[in-house]
N, C-alpha and C. Protein backbone atom coordinates (compact mmCIF):
# COMPACT_ATOMS: atom_id res chain seq x y z
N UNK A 1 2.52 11.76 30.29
CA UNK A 1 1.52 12.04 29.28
C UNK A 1 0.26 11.23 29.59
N UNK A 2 -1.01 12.02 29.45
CA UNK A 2 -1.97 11.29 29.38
C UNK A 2 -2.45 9.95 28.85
N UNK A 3 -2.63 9.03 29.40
CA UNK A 3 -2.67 7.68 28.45
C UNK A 3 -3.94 7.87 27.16
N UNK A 4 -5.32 8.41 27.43
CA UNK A 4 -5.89 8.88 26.79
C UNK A 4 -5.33 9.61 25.26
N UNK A 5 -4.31 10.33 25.57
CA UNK A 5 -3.73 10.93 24.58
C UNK A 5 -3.45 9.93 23.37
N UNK A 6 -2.56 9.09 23.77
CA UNK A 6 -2.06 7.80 23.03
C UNK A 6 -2.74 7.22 22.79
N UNK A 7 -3.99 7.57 23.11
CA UNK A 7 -5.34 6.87 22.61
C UNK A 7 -5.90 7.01 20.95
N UNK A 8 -5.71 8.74 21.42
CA UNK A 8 -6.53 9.52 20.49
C UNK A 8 -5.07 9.51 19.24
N UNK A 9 -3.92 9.72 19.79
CA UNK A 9 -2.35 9.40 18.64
C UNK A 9 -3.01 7.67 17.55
N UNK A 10 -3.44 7.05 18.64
CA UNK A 10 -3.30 5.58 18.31
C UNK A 10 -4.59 6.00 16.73
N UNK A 11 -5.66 6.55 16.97
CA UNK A 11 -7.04 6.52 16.07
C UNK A 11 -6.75 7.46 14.78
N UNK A 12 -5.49 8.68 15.46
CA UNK A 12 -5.10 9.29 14.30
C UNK A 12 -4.04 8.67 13.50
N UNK A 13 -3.66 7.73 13.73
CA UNK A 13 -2.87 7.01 12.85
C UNK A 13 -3.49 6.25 11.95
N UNK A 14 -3.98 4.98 13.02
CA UNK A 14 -4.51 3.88 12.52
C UNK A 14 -5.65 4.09 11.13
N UNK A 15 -6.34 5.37 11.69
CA UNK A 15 -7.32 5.25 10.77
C UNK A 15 -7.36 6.06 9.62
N UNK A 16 -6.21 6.35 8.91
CA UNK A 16 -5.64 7.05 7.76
C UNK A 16 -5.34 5.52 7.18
N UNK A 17 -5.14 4.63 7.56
CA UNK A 17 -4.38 2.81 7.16
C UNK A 17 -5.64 2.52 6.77
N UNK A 18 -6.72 2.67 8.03
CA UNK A 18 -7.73 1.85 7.45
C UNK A 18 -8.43 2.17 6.18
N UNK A 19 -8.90 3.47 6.06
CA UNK A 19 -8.97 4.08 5.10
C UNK A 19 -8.46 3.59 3.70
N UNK A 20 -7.41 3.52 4.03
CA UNK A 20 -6.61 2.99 2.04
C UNK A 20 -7.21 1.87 1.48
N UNK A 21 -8.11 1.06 2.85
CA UNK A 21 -8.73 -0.49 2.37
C UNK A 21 -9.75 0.01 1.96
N UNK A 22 -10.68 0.43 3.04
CA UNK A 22 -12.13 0.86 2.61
C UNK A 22 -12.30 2.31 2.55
N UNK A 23 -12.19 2.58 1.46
CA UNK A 23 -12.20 3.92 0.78
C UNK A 23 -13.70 4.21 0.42
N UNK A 24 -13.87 3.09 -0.27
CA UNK A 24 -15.17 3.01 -0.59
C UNK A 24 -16.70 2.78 0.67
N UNK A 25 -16.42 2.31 1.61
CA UNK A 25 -16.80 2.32 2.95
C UNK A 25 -16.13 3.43 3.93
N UNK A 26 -15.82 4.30 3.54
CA UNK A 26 -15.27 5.61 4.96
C UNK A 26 -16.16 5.39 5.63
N UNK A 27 -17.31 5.84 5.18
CA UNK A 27 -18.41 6.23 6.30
C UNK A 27 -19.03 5.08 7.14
N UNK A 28 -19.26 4.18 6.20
CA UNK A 28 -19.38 2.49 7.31
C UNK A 28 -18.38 2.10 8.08
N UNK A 29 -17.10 2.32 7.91
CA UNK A 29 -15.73 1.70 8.42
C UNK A 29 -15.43 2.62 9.92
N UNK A 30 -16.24 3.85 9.99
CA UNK A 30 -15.70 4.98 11.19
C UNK A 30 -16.39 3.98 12.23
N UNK A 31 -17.75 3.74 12.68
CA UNK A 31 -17.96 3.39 13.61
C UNK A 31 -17.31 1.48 13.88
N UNK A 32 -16.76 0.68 13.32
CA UNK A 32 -16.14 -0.30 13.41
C UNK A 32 -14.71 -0.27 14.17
N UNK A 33 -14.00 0.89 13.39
CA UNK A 33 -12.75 1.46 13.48
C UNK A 33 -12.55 1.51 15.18
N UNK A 34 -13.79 2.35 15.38
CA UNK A 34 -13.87 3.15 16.85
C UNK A 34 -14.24 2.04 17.74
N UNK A 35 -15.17 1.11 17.64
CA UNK A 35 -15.78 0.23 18.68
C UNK A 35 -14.47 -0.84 18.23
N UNK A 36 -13.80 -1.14 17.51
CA UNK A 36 -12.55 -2.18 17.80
C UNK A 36 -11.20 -1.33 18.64
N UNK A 37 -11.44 -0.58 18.32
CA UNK A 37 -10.00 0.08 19.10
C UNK A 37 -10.47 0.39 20.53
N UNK A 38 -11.75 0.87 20.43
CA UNK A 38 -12.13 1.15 22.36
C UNK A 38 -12.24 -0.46 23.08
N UNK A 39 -12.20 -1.24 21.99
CA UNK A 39 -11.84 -2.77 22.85
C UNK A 39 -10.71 -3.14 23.12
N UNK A 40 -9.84 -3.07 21.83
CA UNK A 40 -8.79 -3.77 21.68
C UNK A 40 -7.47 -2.66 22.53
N UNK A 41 -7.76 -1.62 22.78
CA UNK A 41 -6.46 -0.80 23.35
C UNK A 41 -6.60 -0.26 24.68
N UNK A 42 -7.87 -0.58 25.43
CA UNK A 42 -7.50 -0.56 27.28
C UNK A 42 -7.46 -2.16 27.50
N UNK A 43 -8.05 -3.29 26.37
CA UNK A 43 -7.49 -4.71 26.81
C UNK A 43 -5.77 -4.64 26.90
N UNK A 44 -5.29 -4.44 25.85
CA UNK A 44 -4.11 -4.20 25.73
C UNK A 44 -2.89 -3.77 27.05
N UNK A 45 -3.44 -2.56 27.19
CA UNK A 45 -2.97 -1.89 28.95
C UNK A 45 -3.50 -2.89 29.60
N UNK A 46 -4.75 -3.26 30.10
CA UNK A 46 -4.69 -4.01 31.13
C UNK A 46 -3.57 -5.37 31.31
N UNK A 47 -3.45 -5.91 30.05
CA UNK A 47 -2.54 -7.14 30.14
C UNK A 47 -1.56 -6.05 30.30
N UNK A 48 -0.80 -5.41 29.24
CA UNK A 48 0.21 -4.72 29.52
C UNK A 48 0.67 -4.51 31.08
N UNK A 49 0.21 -4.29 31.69
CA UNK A 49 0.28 -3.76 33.82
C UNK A 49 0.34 -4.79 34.40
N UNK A 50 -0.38 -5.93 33.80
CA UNK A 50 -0.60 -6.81 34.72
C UNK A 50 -0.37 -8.73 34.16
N UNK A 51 0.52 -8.51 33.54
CA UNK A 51 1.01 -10.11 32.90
C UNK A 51 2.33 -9.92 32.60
N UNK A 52 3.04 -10.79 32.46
CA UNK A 52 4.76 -10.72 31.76
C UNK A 52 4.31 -10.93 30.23
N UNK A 53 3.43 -10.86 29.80
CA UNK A 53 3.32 -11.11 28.33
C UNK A 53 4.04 -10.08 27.26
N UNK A 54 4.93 -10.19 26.14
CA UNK A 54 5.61 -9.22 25.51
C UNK A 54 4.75 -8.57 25.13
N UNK A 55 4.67 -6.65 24.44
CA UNK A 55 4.12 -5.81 23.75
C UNK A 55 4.20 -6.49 22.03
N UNK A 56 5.24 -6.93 21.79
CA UNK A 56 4.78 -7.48 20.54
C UNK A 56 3.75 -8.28 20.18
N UNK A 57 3.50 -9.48 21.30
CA UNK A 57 2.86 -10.77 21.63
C UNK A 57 1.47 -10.11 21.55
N UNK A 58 1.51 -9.29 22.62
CA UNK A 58 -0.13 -8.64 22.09
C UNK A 58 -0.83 -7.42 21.19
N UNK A 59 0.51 -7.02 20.65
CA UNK A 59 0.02 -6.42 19.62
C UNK A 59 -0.54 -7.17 18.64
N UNK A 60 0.21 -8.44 18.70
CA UNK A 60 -0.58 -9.58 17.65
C UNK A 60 -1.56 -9.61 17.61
N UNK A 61 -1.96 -10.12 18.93
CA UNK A 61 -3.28 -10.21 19.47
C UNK A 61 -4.23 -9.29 19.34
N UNK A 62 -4.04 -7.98 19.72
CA UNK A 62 -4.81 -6.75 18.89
C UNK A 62 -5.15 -6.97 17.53
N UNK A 63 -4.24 -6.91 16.73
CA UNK A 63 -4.47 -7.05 15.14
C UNK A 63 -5.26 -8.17 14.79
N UNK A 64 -4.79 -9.73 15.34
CA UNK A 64 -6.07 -10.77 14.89
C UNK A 64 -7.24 -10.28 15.36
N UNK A 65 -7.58 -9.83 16.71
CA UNK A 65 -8.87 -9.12 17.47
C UNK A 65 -9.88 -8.86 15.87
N UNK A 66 -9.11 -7.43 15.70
CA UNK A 66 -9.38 -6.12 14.90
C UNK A 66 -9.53 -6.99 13.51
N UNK A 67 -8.79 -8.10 12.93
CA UNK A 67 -9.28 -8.30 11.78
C UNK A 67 -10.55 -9.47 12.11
N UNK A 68 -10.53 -9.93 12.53
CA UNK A 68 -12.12 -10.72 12.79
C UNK A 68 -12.73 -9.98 12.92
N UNK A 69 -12.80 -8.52 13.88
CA UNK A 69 -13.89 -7.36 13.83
C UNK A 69 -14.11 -6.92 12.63
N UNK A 70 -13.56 -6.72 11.47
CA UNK A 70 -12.96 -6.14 10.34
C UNK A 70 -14.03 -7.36 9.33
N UNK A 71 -13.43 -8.65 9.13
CA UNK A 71 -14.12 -9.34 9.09
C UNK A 71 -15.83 -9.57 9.03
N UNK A 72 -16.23 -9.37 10.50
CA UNK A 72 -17.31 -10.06 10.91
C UNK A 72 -18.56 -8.54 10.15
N UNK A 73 -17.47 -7.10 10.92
CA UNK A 73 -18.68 -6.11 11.11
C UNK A 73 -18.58 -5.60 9.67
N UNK A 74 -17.28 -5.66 8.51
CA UNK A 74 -17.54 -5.09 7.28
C UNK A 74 -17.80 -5.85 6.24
N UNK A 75 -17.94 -7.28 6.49
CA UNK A 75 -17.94 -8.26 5.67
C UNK A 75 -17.00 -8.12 4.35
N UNK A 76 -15.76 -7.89 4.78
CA UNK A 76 -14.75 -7.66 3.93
C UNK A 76 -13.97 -9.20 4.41
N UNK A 77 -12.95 -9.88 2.96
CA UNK A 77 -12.60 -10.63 2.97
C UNK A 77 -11.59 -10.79 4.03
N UNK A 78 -11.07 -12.55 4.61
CA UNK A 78 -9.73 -12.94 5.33
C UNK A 78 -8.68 -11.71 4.73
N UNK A 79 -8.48 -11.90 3.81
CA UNK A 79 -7.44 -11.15 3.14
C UNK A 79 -7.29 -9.81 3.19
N UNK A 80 -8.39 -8.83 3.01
CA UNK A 80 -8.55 -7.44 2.91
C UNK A 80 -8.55 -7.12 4.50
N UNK A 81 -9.08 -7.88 5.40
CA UNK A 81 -8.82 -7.85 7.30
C UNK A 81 -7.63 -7.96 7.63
N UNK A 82 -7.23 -8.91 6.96
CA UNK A 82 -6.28 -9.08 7.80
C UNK A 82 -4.96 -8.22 7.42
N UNK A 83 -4.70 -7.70 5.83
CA UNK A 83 -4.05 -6.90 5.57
C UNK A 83 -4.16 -5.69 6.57
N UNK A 84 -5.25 -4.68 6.20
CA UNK A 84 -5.56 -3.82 6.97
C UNK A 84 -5.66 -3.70 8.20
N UNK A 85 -6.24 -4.79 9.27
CA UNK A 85 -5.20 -4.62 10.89
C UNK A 85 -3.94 -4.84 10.94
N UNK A 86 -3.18 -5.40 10.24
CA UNK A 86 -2.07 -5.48 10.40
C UNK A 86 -1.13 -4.23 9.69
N UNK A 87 -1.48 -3.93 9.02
CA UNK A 87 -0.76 -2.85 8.61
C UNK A 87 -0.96 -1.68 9.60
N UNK A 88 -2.37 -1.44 9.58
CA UNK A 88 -2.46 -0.33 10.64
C UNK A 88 -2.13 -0.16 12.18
N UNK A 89 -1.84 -1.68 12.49
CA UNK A 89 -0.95 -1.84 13.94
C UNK A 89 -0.16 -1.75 13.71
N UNK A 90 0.86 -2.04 12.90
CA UNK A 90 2.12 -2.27 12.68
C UNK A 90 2.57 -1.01 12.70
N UNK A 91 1.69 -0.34 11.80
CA UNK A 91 2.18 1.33 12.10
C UNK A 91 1.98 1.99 13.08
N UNK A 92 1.26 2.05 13.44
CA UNK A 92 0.81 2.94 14.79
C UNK A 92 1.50 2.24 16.13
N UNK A 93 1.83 0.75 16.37
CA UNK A 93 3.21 0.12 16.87
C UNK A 93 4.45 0.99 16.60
N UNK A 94 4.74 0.98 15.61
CA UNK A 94 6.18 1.87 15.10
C UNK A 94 6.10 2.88 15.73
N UNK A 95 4.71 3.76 15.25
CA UNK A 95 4.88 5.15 15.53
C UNK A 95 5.00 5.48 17.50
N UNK A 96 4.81 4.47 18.22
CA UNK A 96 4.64 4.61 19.37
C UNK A 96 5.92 3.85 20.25
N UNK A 97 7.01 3.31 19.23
CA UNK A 97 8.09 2.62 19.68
C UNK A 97 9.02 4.39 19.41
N UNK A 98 8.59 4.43 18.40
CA UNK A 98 9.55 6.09 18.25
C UNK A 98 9.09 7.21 18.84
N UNK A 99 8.00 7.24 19.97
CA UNK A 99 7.64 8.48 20.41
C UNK A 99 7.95 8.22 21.26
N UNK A 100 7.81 6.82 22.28
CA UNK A 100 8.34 6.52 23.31
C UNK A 100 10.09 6.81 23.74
N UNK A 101 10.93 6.32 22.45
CA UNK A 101 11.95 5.78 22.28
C UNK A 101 12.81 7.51 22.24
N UNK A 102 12.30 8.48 21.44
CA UNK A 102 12.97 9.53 20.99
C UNK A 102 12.00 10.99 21.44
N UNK A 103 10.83 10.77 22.17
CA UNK A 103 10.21 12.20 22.01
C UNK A 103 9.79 11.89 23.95
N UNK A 104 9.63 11.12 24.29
CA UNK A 104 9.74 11.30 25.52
C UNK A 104 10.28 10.82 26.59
């Protein structure tokens, strides 16, 4: 499968999560959404290919990324960031442990 694909799986997930935070920001939150994930998910692969570091270990790392982005670019609280990357990795993690695990 295209890695790209799992790209575009990863934005249709994630950003139905992000959404539930800033509801009230949709339209400010799309371009944040997009410029943290086109960072945070070919960094990701690259360590992924090329370190012994676990997929959990840097999924972490994604999610703190994404809530300081979250943070810095929506001026939304520690709390409301950090909920919301983490939830929305966590899911879109899941959803990609079970597509991996059972669909291909």
């Amino acid at each position: 499968m295209n890695p790209w694909l799992f790209f575009i799986l990863t934005l249709l997930i994630e950003y139905p999560v992000i959404l539930l935070f800033y509801k009230k920001k949709w339209k400010e939150v799309a371009i944040p959404f997009l410029l943290l994930n086109l960072f945070t998910w070919p960094l990701l692969h690259f360590f992924l290919f090329t370190t012994d570091i676990s997929l959990p270990v840097m999924e972490l790392g994604v999610a703190l990324a994404e809530m300081t982005g979250y943070k810095l670019l929506m001026r939304s609280s520690w709390k409301k960031s950090f909920a919301a990357s983490f939830i929305a990795n966590g899911v879109s993690y899941g959803a990609g442990l079970l597509i991996n695990s059972y669909i291909l």
